[in-house]
C-alpha atoms as a PDB file:
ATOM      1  CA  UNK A   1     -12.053 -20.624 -43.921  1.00  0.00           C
ATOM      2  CA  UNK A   2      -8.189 -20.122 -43.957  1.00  0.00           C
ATOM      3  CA  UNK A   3      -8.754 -17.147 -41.907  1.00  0.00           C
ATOM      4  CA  UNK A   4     -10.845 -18.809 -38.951  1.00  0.00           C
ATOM      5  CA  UNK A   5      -8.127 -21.457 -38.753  1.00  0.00           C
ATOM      6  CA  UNK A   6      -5.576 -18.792 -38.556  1.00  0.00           C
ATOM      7  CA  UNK A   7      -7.504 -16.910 -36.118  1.00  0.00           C
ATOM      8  CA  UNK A   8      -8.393 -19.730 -34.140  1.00  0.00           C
ATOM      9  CA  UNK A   9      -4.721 -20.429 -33.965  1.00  0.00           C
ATOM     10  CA  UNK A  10      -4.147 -16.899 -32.595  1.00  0.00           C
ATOM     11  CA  UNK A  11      -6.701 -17.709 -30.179  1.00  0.00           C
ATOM     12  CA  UNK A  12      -5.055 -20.849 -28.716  1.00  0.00           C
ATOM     13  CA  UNK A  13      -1.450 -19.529 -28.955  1.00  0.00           C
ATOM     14  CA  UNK A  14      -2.636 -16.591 -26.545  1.00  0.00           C
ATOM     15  CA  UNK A  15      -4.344 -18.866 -23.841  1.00  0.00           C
ATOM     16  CA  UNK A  16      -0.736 -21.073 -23.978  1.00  0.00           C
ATOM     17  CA  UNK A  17       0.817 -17.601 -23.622  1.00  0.00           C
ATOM     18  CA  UNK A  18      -1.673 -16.886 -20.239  1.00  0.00           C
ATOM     19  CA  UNK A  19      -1.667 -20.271 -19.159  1.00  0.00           C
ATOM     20  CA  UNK A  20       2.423 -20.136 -19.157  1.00  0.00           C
ATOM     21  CA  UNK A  21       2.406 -16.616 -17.564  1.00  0.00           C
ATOM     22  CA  UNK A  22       0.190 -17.910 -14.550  1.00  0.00           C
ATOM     23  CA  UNK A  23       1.959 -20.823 -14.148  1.00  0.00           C
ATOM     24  CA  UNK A  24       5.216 -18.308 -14.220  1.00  0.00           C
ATOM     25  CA  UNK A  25       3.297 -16.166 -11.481  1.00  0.00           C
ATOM     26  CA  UNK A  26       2.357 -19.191  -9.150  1.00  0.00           C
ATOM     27  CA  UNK A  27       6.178 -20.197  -9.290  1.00  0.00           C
ATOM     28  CA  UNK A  28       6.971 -17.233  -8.056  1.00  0.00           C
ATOM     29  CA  UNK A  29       4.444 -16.973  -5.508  1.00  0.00           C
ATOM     30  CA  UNK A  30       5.606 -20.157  -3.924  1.00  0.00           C
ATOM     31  CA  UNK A  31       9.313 -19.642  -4.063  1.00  0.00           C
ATOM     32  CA  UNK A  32       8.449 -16.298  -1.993  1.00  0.00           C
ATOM     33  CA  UNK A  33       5.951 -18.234   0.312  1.00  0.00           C
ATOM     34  CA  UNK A  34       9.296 -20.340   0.813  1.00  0.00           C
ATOM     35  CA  UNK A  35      11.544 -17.963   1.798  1.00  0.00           C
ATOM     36  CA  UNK A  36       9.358 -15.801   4.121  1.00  0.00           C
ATOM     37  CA  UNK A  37       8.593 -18.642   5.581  1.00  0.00           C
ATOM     38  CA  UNK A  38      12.175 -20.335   5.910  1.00  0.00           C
ATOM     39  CA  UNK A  39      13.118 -16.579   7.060  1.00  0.00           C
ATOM     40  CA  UNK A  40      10.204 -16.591   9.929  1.00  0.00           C
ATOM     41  CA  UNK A  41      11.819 -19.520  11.050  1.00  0.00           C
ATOM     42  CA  UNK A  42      14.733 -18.101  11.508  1.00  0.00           C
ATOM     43  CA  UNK A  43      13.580 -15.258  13.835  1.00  0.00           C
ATOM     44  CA  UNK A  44      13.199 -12.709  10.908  1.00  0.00           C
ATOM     45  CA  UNK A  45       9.852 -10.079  10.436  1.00  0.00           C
ATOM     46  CA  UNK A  46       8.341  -9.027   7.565  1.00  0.00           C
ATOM     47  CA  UNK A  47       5.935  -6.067   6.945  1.00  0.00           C
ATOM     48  CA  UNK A  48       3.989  -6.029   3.663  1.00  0.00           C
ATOM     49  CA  UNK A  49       3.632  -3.218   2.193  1.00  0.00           C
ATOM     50  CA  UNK A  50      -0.310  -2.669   0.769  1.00  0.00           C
ATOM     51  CA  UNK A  51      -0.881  -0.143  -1.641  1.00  0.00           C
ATOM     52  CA  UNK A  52      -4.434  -2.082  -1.857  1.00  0.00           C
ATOM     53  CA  UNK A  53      -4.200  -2.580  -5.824  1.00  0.00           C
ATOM     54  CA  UNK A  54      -1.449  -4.995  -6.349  1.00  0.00           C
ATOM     55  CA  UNK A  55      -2.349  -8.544  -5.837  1.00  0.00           C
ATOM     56  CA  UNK A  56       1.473  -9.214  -5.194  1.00  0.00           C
ATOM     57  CA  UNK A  57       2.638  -7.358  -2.483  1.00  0.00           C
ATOM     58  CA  UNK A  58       6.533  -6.821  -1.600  1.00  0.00           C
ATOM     59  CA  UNK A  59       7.331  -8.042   1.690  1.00  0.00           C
ATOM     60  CA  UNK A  60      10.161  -5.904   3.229  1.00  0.00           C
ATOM     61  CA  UNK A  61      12.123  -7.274   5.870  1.00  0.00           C
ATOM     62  CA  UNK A  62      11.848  -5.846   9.441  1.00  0.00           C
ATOM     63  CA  UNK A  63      14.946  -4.547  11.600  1.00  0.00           C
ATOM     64  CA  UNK A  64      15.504  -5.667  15.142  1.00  0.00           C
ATOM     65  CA  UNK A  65      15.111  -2.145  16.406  1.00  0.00           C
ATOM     66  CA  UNK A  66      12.118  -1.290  14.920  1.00  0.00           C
ATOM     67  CA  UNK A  67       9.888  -4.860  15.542  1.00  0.00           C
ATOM     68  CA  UNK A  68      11.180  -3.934  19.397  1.00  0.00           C
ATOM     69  CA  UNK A  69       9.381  -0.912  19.157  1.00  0.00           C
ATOM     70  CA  UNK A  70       6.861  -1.955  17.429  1.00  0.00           C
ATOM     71  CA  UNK A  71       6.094  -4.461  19.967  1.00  0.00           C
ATOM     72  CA  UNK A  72       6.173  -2.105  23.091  1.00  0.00           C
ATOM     73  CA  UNK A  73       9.753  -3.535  24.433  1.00  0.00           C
ATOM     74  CA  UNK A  74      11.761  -0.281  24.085  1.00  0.00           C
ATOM     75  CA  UNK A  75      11.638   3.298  24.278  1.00  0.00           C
ATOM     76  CA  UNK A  76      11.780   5.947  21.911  1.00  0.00           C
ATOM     77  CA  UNK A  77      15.032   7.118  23.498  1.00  0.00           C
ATOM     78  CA  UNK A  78      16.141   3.462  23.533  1.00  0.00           C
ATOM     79  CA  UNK A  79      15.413   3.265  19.756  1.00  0.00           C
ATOM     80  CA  UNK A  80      17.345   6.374  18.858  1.00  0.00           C
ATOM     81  CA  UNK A  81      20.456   5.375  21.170  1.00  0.00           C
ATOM     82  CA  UNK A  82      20.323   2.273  18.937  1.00  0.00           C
ATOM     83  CA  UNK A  83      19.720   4.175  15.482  1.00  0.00           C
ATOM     84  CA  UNK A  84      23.128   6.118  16.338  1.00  0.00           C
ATOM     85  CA  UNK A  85      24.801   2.995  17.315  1.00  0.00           C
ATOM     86  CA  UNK A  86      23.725   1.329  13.810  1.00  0.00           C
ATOM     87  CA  UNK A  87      24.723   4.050  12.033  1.00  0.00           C
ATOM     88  CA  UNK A  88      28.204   4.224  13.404  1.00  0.00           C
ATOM     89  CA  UNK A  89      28.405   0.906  12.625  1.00  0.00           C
ATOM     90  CA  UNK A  90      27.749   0.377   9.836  1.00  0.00           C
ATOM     91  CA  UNK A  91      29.833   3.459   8.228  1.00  0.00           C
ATOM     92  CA  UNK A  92      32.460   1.620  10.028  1.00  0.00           C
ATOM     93  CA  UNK A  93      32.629  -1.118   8.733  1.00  0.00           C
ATOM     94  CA  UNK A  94      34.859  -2.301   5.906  1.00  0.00           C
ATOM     95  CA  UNK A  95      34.081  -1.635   2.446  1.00  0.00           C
ATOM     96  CA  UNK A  96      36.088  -4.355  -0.278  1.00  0.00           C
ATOM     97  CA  UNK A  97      35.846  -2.963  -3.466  1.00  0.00           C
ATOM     98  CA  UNK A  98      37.503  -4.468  -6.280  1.00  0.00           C
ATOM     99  CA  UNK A  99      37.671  -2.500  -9.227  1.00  0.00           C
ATOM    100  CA  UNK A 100      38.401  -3.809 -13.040  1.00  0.00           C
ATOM    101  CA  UNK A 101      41.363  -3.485 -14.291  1.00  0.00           C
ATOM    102  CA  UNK A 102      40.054  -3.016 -17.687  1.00  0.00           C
ATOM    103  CA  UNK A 103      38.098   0.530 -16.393  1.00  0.00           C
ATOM    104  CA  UNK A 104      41.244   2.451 -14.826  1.00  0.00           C
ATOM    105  CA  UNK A 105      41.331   5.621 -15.592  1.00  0.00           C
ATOM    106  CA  UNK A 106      43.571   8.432 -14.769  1.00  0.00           C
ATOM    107  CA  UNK A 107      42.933  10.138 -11.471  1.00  0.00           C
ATOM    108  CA  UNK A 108      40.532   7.016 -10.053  1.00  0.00           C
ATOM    109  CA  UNK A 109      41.192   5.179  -7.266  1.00  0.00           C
ATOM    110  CA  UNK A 110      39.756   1.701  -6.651  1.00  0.00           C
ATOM    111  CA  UNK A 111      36.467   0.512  -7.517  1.00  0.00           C
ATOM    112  CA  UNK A 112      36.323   3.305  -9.537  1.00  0.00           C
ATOM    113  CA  UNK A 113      36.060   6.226  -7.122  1.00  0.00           C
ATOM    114  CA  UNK A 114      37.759   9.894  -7.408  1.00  0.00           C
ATOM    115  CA  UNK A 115      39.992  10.126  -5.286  1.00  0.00           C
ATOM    116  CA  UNK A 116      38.267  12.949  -3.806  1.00  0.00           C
ATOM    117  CA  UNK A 117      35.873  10.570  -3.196  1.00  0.00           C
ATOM    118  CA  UNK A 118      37.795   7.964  -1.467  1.00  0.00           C
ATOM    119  CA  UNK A 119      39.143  10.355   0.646  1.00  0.00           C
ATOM    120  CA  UNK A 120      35.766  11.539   1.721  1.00  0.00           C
ATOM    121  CA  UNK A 121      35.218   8.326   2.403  1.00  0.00           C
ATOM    122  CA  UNK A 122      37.699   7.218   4.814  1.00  0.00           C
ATOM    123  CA  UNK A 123      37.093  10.476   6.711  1.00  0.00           C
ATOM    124  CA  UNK A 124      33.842   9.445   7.137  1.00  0.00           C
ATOM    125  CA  UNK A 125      34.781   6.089   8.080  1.00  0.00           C
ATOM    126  CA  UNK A 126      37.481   7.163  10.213  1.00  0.00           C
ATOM    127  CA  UNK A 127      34.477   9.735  12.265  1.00  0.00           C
ATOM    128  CA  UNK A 128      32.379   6.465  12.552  1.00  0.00           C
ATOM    129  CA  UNK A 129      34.976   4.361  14.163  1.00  0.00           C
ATOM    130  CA  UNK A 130      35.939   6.803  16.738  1.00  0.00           C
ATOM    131  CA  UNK A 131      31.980   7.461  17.707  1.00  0.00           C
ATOM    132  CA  UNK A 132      31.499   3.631  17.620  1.00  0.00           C
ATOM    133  CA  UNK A 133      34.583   3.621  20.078  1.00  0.00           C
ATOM    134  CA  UNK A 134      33.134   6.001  22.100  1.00  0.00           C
ATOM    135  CA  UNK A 135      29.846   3.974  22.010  1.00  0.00           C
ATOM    136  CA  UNK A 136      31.463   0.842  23.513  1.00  0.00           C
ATOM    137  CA  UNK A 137      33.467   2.340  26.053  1.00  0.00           C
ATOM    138  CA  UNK A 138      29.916   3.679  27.269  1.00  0.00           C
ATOM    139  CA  UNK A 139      28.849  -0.116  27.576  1.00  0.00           C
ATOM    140  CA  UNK A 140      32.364  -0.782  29.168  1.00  0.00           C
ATOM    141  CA  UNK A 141      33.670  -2.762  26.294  1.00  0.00           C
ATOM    142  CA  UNK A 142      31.454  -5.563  27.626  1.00  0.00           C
ATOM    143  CA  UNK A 143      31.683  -8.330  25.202  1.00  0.00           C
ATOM    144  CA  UNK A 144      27.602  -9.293  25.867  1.00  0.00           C
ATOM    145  CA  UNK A 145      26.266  -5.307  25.680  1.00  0.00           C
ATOM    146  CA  UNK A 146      28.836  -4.965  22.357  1.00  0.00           C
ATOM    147  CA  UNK A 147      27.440  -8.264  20.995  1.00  0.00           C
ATOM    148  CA  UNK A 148      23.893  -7.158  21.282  1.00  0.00           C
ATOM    149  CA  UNK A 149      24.529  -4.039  19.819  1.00  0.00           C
ATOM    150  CA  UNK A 150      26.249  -5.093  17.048  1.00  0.00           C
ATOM    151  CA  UNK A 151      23.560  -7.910  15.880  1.00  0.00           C
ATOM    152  CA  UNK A 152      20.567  -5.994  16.544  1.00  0.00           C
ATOM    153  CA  UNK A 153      21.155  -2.326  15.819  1.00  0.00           C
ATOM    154  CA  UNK A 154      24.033  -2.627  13.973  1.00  0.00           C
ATOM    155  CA  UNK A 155      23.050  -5.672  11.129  1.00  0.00           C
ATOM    156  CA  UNK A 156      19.852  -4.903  12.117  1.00  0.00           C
ATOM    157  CA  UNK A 157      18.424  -8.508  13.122  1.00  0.00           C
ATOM    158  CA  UNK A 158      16.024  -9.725  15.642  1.00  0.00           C
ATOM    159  CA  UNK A 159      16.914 -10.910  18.980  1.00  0.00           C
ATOM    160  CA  UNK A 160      15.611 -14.102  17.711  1.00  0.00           C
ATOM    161  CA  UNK A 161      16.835 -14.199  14.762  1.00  0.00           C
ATOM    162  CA  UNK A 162      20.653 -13.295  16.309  1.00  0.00           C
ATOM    163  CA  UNK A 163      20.379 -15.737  19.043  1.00  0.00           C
ATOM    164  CA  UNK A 164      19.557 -18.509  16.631  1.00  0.00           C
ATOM    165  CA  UNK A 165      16.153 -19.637  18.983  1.00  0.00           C
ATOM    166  CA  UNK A 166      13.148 -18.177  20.891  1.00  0.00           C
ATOM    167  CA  UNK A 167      14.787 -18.633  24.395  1.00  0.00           C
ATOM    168  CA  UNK A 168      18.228 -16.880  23.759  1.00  0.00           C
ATOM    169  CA  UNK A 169      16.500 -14.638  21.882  1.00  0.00           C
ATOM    170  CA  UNK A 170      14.296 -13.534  24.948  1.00  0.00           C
ATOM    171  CA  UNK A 171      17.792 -13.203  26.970  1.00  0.00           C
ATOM    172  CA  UNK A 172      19.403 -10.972  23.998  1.00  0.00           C
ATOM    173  CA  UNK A 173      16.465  -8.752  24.003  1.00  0.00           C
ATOM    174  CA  UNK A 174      17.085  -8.191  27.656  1.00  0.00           C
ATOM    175  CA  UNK A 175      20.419  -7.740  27.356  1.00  0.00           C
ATOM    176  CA  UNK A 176      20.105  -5.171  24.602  1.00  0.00           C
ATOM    177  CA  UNK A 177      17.625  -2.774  26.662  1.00  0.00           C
ATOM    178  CA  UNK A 178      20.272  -2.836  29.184  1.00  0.00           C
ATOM    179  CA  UNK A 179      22.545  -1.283  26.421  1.00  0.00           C
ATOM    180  CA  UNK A 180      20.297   0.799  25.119  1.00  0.00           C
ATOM    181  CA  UNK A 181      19.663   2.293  28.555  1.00  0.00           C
ATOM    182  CA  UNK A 182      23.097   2.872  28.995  1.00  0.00           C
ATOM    183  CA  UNK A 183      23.632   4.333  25.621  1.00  0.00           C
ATOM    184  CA  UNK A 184      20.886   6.211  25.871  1.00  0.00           C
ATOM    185  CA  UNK A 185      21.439   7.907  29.045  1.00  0.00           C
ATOM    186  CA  UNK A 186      24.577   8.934  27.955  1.00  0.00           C
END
């Protein structure tokens, strides 16, 4: 008899155990519903990824460049002008790393980095800042074309998303082609 209660016990401490790990899973499940669709709002795109045996399926976010091609509204050669651009960019851009001063080490620079390393780095970062240079003088240091660039291929948003509404968004898009064009063509 002892043993029935005890198993019967083990019986209802499991089901509180699934019950609380559903309840767990719907949570989730909203607070992602939530932010895809506060996201969305925004202007950003999502692709879910389907290996077709997960019932929760990671959403990845969408870049600018490739929903635009997606979508039909630029070229292959417009896509790759922008993939360059992005890629300068981002190399170029400023790295803040602040390193502990309880993990110094001989021979480390900040953040923890040889200083092989670091050096490697800013040459790299130097190399990106001259080709983004060289990318903007191509779109004549125009503040719009440089904008453009810099929100869609280079943070890799959506024209919507950038612009902050559907209607600017429709007047980025066209303002990006034009630099892609003229990056691209170069």
């Amino acid at each position: 008899m002892a043993r029935k209660r005890k198993r019967g016990g083990e019986i209802l401490l499991r089901r509180a155990e699934l019950e609380a790990a559903r309840a767990e899973t719907r949570a989730v499940e909203a607070g992602v519903a939530e932010t895809l669709g506060l996201e969305r709002g925004r202007g950003a795109v999502f692709t879910v990824e389907d290996d077709g045996e997960a019932p929760a399926r990671p959403h990845r976010r969408q870049p600018g460049l490739d929903w635009l091609e997606r979508k039909g509204r630029i070229s292959e050669d417009q896509k790759a002008a922008g993939l360059r651009y992005r890629d300068a960019y981002q190399v170029a851009q400023p790295v803040i790393s602040l390193g502990s001063t309880l993990e110094v080490q001989p021979g480390m620079g900040g953040g923890g980095l040889p200083l092989k390393a670091l050096i490697a780095r800013a040459g790299h970062r130097q190399q990106a800042e001259q080709k983004l240079a060289m990318y903007r003088r191509r779109l004549a240091e125009h503040p719009a074309l440089v904008g453009a660039c810099d929100l869609i291929c280079g943070r890799e948003l959506t024209p919507r998303e950038a612009a902050g509404g559907e209607r600017e968004g429709i007047r980025l898009e066209a303002v990006l082609v034009v630099a892609l064009d003229l990056l691209a063509g170069a």
